[in-house]
N, C-alpha and C. Protein backbone atom coordinates (compact mmCIF):
# COMPACT_ATOMS: atom_id res chain seq x y z
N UNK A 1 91.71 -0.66 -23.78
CA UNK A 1 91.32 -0.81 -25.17
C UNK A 1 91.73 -2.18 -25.70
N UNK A 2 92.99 -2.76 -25.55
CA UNK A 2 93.16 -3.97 -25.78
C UNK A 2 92.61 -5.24 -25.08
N UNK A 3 92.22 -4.54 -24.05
CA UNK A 3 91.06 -6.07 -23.46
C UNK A 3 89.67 -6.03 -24.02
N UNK A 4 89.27 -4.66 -24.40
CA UNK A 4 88.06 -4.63 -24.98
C UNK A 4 88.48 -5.49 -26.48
N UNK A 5 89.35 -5.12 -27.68
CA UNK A 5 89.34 -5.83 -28.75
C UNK A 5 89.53 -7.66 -28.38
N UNK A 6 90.37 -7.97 -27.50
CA UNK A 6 90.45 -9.29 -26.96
C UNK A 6 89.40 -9.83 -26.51
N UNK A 7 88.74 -9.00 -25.70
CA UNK A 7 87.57 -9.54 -25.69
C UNK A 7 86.45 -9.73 -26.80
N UNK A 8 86.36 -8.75 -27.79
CA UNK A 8 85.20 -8.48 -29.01
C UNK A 8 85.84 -10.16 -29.85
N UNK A 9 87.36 -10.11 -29.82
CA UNK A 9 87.87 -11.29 -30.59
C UNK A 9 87.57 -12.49 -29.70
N UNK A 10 87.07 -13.01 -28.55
CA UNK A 10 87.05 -14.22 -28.19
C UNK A 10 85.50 -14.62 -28.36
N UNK A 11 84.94 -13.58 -28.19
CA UNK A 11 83.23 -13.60 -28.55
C UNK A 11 83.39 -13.99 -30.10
N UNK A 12 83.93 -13.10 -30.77
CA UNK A 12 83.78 -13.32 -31.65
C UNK A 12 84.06 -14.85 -32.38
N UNK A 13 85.14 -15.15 -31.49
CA UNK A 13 86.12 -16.50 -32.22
C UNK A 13 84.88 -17.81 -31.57
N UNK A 14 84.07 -17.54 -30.66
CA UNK A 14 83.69 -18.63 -29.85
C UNK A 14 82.14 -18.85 -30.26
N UNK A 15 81.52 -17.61 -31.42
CA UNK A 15 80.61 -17.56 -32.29
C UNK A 15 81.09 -18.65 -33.70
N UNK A 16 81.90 -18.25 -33.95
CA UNK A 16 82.45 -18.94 -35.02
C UNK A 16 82.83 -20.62 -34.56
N UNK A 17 82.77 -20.99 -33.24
CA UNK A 17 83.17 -22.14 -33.27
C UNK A 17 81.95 -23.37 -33.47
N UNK A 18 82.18 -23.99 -34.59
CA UNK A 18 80.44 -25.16 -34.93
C UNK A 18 80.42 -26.31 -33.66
N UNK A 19 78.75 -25.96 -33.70
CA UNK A 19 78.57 -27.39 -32.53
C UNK A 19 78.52 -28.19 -33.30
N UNK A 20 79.21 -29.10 -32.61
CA UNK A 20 78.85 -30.73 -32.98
C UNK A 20 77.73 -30.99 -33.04
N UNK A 21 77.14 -31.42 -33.61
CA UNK A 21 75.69 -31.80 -34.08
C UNK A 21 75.63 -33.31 -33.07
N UNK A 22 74.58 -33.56 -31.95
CA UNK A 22 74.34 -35.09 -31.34
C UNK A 22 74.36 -35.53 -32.28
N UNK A 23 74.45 -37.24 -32.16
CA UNK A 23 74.59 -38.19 -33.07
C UNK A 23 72.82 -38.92 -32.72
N UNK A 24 72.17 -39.16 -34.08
CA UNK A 24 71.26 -39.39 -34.29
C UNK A 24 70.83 -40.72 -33.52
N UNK A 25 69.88 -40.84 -32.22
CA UNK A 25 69.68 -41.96 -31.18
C UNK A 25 68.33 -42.02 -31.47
N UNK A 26 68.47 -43.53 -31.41
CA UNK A 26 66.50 -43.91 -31.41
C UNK A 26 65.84 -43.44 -29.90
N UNK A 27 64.32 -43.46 -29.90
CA UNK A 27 64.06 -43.59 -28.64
C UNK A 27 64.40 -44.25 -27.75
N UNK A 28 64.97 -45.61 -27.93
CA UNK A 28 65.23 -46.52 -27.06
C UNK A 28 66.96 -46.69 -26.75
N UNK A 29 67.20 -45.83 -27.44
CA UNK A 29 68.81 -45.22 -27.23
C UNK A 29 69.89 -46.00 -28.27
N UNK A 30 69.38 -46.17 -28.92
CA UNK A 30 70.15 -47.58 -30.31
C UNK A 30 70.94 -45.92 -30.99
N UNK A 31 72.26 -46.00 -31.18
CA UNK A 31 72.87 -45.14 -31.86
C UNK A 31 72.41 -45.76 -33.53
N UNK A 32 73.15 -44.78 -34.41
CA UNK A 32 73.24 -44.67 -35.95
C UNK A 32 74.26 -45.67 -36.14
N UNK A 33 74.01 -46.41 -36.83
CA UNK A 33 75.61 -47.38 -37.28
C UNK A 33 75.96 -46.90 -37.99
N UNK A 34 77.43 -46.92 -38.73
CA UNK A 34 77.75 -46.96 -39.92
C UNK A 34 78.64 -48.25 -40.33
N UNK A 35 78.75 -48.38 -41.72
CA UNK A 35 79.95 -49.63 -42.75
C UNK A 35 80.95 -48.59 -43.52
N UNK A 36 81.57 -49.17 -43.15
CA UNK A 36 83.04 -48.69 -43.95
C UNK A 36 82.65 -49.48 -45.24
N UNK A 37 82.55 -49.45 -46.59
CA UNK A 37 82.17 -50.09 -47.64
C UNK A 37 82.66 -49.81 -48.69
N UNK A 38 83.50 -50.94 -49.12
CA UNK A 38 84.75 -51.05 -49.94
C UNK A 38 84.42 -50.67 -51.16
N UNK A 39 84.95 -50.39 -52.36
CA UNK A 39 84.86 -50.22 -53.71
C UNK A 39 85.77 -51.13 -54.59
N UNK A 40 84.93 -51.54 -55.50
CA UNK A 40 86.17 -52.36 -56.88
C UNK A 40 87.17 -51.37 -57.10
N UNK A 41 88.10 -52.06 -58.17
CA UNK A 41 89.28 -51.17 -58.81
C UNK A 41 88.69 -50.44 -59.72
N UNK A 42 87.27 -50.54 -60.04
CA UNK A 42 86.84 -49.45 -60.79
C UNK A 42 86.43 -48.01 -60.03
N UNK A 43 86.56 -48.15 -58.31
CA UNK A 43 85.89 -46.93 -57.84
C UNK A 43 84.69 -47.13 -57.56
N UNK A 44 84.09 -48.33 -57.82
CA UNK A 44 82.65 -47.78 -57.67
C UNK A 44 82.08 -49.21 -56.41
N UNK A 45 80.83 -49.14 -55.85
CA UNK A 45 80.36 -50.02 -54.69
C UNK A 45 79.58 -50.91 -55.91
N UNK A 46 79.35 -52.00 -55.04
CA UNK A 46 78.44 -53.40 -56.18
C UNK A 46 77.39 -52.55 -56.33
N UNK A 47 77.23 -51.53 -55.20
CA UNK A 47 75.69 -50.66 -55.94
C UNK A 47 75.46 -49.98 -57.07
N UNK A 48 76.67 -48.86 -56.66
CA UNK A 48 76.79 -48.27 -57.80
C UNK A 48 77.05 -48.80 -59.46
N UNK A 49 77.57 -49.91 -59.37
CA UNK A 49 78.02 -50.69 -60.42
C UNK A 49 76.61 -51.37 -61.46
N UNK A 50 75.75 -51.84 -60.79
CA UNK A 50 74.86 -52.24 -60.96
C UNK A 50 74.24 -50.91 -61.29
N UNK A 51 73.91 -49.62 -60.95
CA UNK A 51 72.94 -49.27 -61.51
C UNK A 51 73.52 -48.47 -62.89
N UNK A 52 74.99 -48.37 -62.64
CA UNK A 52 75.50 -47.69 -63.62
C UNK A 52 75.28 -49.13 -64.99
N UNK A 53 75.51 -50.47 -64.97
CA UNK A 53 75.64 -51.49 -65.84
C UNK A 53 73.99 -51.43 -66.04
N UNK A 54 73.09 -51.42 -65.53
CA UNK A 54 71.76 -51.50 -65.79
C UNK A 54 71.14 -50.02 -66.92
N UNK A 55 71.51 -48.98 -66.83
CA UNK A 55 71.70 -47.96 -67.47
C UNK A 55 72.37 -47.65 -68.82
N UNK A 56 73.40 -48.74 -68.67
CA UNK A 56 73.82 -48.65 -69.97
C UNK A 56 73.41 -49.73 -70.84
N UNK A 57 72.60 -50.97 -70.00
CA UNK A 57 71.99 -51.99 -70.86
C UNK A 57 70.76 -51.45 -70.96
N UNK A 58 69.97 -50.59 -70.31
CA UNK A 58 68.35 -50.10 -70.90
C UNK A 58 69.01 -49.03 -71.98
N UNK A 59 69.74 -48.65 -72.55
CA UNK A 59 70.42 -47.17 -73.71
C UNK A 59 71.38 -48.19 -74.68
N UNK A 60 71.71 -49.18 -74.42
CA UNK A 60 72.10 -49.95 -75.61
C UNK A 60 71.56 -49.26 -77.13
N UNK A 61 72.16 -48.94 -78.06
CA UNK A 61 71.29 -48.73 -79.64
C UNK A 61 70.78 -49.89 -79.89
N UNK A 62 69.99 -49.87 -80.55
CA UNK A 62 69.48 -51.49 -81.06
C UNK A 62 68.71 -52.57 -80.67
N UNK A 63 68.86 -52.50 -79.09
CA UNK A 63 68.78 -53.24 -78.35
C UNK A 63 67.29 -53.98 -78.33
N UNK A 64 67.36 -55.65 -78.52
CA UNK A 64 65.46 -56.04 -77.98
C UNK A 64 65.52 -56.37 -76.73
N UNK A 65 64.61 -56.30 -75.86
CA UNK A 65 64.81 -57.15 -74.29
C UNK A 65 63.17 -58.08 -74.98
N UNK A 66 62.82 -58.77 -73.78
CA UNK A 66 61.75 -59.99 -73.93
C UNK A 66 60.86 -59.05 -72.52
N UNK A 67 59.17 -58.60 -72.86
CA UNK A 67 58.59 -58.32 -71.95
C UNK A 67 58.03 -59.63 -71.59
N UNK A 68 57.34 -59.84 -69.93
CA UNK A 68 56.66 -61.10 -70.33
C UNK A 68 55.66 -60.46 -68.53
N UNK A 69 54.51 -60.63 -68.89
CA UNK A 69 53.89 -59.75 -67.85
C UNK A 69 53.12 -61.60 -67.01
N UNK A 70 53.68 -61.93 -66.01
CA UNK A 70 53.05 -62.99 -64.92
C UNK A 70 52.28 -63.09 -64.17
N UNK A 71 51.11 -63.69 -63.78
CA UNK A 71 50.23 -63.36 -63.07
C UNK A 71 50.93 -64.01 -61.58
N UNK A 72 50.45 -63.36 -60.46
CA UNK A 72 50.70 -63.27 -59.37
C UNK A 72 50.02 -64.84 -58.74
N UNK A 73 49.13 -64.85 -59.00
CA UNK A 73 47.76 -65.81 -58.98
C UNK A 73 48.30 -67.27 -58.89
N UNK A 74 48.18 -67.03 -60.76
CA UNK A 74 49.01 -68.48 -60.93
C UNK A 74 50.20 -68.91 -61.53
N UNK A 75 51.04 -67.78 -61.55
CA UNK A 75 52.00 -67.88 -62.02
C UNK A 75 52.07 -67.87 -63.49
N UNK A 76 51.09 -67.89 -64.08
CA UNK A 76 51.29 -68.31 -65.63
C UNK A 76 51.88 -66.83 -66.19
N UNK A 77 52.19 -67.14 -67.49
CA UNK A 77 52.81 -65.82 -68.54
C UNK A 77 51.48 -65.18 -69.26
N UNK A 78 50.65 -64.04 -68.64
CA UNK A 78 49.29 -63.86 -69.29
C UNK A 78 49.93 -62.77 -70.66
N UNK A 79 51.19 -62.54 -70.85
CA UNK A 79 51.60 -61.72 -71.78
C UNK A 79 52.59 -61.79 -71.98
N UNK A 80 52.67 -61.58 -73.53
CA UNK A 80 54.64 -61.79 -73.85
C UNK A 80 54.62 -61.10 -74.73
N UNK A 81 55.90 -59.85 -74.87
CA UNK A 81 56.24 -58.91 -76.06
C UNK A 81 57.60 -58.74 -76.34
N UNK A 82 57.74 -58.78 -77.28
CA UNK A 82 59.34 -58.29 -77.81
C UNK A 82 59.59 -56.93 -77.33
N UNK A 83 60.52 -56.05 -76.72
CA UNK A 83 60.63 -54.96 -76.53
C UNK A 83 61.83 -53.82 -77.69
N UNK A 84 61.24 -52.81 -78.09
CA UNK A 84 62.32 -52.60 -79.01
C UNK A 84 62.99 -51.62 -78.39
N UNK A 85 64.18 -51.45 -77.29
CA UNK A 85 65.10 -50.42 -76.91
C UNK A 85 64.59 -51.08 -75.72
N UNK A 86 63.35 -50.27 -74.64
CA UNK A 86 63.60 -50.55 -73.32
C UNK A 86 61.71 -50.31 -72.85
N UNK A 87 61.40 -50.47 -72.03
CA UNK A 87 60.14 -50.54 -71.69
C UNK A 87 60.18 -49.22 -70.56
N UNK A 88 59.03 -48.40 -70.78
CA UNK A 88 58.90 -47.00 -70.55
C UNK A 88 57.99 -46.85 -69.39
N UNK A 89 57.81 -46.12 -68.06
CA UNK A 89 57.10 -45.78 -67.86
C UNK A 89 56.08 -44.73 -67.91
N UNK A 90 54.92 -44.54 -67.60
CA UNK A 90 53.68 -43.59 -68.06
C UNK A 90 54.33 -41.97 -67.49
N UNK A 91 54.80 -42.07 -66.08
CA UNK A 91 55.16 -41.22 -65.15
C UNK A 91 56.48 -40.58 -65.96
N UNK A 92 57.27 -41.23 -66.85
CA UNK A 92 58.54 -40.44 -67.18
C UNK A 92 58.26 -39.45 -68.23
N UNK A 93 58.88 -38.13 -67.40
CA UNK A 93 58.70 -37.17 -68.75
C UNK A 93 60.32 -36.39 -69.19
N UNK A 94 59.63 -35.35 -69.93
CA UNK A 94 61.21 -34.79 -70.69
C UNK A 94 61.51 -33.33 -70.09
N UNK A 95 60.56 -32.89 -69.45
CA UNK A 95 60.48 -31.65 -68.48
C UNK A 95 60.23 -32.04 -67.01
N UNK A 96 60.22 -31.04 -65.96
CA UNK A 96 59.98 -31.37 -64.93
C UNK A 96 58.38 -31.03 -64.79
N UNK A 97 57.72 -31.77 -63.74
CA UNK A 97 56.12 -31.73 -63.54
C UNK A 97 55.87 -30.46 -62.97
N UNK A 98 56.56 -29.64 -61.99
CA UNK A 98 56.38 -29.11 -60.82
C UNK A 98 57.38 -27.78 -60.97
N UNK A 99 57.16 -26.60 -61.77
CA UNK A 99 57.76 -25.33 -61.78
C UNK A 99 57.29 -24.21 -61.22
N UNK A 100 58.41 -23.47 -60.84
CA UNK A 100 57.89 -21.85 -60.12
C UNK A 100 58.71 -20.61 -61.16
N UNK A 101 57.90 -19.63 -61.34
CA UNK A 101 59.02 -18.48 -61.66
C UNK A 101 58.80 -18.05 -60.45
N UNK A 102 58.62 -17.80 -59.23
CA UNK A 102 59.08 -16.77 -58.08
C UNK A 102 59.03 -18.01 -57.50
N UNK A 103 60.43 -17.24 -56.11
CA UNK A 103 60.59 -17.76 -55.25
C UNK A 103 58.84 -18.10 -54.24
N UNK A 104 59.31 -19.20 -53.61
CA UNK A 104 58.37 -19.67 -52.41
C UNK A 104 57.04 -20.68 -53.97
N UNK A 105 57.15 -20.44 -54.80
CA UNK A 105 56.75 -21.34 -55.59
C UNK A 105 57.26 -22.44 -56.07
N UNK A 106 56.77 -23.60 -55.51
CA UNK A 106 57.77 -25.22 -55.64
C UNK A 106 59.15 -25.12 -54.98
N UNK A 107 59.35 -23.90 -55.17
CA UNK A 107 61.05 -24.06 -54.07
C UNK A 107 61.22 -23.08 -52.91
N UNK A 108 61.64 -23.34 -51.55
CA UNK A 108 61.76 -22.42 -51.25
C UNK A 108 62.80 -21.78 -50.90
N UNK A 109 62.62 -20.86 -49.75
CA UNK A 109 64.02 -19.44 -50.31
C UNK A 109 65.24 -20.20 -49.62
N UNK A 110 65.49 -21.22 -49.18
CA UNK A 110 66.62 -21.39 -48.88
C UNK A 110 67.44 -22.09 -49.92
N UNK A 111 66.18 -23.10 -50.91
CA UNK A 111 67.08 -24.09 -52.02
C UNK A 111 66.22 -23.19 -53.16
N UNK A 112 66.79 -22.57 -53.68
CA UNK A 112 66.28 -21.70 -55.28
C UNK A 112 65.77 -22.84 -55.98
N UNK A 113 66.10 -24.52 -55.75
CA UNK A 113 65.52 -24.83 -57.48
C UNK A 113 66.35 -25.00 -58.13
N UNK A 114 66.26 -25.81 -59.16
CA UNK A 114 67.14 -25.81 -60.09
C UNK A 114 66.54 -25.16 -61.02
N UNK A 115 67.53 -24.60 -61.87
CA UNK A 115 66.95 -23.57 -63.50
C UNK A 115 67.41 -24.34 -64.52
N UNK A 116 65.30 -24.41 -64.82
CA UNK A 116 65.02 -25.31 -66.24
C UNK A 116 64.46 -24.04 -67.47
N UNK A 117 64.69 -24.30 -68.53
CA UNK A 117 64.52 -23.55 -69.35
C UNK A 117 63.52 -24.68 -70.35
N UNK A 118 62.30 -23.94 -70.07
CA UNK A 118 61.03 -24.51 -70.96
C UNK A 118 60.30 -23.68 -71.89
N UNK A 119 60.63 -23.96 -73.28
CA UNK A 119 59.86 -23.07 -74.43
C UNK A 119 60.59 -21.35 -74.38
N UNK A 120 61.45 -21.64 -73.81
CA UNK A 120 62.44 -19.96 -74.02
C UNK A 120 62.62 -19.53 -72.70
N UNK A 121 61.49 -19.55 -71.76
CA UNK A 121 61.26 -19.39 -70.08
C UNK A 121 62.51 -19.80 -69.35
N UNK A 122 62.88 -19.61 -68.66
CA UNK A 122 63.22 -19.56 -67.28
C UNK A 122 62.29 -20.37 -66.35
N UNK A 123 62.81 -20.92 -65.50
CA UNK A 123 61.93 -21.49 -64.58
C UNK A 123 62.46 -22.14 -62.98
N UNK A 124 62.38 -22.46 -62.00
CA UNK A 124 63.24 -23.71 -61.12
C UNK A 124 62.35 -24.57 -60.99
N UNK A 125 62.82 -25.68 -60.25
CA UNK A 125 62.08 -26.58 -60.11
C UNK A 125 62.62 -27.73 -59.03
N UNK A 126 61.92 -28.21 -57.84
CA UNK A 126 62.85 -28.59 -56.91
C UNK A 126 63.02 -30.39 -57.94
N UNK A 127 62.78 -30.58 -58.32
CA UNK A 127 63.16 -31.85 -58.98
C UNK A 127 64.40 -31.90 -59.88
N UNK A 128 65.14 -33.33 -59.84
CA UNK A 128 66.28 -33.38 -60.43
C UNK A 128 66.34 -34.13 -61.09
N UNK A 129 67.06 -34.06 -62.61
CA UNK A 129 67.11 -34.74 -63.69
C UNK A 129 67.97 -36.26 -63.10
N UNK A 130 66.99 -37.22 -63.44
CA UNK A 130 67.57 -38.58 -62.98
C UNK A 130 68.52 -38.99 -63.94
N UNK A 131 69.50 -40.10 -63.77
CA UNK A 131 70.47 -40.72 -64.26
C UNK A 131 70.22 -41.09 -65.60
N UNK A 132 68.99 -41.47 -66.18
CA UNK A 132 68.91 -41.64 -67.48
C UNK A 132 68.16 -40.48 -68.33
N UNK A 133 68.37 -39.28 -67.85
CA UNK A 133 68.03 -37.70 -68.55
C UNK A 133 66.56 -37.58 -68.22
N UNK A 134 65.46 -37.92 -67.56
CA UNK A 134 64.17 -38.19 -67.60
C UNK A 134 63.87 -37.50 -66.17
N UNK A 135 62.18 -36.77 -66.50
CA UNK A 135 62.10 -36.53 -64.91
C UNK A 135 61.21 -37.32 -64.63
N UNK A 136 60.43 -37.56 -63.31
CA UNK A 136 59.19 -38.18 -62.99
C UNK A 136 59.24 -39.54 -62.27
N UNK A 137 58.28 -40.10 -62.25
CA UNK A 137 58.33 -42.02 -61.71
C UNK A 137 57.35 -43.13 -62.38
N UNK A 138 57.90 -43.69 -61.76
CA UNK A 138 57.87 -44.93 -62.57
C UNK A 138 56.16 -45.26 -62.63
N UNK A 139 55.93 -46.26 -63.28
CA UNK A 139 53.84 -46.82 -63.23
C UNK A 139 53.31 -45.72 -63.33
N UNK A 140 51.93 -45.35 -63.91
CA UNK A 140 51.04 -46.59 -63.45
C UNK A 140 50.63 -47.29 -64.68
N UNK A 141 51.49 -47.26 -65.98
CA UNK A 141 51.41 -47.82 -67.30
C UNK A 141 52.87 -48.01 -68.00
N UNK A 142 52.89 -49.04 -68.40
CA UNK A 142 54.49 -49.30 -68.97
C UNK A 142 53.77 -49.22 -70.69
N UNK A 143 55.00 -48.62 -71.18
CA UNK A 143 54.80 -48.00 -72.50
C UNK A 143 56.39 -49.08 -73.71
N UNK A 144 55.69 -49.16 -74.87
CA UNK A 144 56.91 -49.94 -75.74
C UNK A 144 57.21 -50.30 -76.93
N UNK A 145 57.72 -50.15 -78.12
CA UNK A 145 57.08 -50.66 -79.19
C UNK A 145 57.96 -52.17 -79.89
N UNK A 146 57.60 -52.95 -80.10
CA UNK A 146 58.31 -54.32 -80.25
C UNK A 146 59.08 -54.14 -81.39
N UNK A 147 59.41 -55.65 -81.42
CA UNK A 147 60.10 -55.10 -83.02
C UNK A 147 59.86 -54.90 -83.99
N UNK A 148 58.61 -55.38 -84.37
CA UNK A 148 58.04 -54.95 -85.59
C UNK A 148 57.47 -53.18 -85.51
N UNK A 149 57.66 -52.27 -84.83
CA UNK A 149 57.50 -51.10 -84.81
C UNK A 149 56.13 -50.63 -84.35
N UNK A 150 55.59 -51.66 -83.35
CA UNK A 150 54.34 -51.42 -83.26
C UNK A 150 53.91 -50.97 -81.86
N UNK A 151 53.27 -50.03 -81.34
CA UNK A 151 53.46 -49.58 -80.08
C UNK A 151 52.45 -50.16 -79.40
N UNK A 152 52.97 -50.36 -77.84
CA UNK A 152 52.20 -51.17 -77.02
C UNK A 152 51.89 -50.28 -75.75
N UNK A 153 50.70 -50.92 -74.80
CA UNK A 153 50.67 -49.61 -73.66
C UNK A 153 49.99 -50.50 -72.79
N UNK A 154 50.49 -50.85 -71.53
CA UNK A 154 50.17 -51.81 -70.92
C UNK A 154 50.01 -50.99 -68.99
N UNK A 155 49.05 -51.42 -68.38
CA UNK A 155 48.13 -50.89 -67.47
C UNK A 155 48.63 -52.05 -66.46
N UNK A 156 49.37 -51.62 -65.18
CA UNK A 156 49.97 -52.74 -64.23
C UNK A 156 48.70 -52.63 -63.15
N UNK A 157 47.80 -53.68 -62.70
CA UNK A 157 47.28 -53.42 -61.93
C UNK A 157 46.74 -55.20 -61.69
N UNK A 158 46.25 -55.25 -60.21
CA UNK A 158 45.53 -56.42 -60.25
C UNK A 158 46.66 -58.15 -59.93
N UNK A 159 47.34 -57.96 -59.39
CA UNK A 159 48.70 -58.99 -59.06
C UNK A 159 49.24 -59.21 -60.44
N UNK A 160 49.60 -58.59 -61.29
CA UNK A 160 50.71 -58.50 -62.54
C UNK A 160 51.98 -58.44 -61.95
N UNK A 161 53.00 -59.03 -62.47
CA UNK A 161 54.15 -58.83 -62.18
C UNK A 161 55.02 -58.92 -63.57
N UNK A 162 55.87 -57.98 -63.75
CA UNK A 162 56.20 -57.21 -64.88
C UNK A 162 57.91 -57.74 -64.92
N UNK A 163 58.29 -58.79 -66.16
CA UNK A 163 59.67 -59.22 -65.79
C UNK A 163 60.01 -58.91 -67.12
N UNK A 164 61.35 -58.03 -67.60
CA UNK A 164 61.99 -57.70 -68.64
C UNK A 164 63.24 -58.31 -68.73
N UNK A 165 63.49 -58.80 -69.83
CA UNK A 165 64.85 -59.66 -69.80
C UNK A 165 65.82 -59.11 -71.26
N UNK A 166 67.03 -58.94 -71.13
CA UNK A 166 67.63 -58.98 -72.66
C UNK A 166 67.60 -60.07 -73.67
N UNK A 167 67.19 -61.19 -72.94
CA UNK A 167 67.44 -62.77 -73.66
C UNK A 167 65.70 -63.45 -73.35
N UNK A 168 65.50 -63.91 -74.23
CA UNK A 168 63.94 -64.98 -73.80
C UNK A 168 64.21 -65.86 -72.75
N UNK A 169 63.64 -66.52 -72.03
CA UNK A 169 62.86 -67.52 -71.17
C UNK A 169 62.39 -67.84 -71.93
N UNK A 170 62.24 -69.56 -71.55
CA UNK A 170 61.61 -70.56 -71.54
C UNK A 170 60.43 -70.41 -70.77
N UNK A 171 59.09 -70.77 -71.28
CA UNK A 171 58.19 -70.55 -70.49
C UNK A 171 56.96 -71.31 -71.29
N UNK A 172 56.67 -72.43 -70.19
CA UNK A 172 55.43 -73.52 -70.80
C UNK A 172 53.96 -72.88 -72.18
N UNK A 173 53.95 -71.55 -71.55
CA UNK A 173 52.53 -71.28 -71.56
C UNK A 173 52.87 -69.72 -71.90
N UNK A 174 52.07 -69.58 -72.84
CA UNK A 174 51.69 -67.82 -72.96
C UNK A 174 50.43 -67.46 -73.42
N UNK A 175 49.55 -66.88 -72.74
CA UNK A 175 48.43 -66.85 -72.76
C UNK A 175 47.90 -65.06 -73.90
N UNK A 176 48.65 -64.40 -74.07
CA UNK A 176 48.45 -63.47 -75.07
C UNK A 176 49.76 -63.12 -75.51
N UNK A 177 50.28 -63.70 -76.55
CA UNK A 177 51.38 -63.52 -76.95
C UNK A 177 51.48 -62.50 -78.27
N UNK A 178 51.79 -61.05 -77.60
CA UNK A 178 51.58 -60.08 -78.67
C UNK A 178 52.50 -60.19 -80.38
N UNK A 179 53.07 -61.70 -80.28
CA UNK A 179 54.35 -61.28 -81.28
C UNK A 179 53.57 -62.20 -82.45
N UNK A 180 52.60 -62.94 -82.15
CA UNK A 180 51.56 -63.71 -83.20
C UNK A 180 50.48 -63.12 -83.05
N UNK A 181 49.98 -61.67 -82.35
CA UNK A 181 48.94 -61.46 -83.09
C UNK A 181 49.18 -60.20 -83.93
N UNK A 182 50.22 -59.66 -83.96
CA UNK A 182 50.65 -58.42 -84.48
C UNK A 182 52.02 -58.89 -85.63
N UNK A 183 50.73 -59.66 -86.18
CA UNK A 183 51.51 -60.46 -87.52
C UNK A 183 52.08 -59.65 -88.75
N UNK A 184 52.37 -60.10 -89.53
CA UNK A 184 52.95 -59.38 -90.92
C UNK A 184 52.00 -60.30 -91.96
């Protein structure tokens, strides 16, 4: 009887023991690297730092940045706007896009989802509230209203390149400069 429980216990103990998982090899046999990667005295990596400092300069109260939309082409400034707070994309919303009330809908049975509560409902949803409270992504229209309180809605397409600044540039040339035609 005691070799039978010794035995039920080594099965048992040798079930319980985790494989090592292989270490992830290319086809051509190149292992996974890793960096040991230091942190400031604040705790945090130059990454993290940056997106946390970028986050708190797009949520500033008050705040104007300078839009100025460049053509790819020729470089020139085909647009320039005052921004009042932060420049928006079309894709960001205040709910998630993509909900289930039953399982195997948007989530399945192994990750439940997270539980969003929309209009009184219950709901999950495999999407997660990003760092600045917003769900969704970014383009395919940047949204804004300058300082004079006037809202703008701008369509990225066609070699535009889209540069937001807290401070103006210098810049030879502006070819639709929304802040003289949306005069007082």
């Amino acid at each position: 009887m005691k070799k039978l429980i010794i035995l039920v216990l080594c099965v048992f103990l040798i079930g319980c023991i985790e494989e090592k998982e292989a270490e992830p090899k290319s086809a051509s046999g190149v292992k996974k690297a890793s960096a040991i990667v230091k942190t400031g005295s604040d705790g945090l990596t130059v990454e993290q730092r940056n997106i946390k400092n970028r986050l708190e300069e797009e949520n500033k109260p008050g705040s104007i940045k300078h839009l100025y939309i460049i053509s790819a082409y020729s470089g020139q400034v085909i647009l320039y706007s005052t921004v009042k707070g932060k420049v928006t994309s079309s894709g960001k919303r205040l709910t998630p896009v993509n909900v289930g009330c039953t399982e195997g809908e948007y989530v399945d049975t192994e990750n439940k989802g997270i539980m969003v509560n929309i209009g009184g409902n219950n709901y999950r949803t495999p999407e997660v509230l990003q760092d600045d409270g917003t769900y969704g992504y970014s383009i395919p229209y940047l949204y804004w209203w300058d300082t004079k309180g006037i809202y703008h809605q701008h369509y990225i397409c066609g070699g535009q390149i889209p540069h937001v600044s807290n401070q103006p540039i210098s810049v030879p040339k502006i070819i639709l400069n929304l802040e003289e035609l949306s005069g007082e």
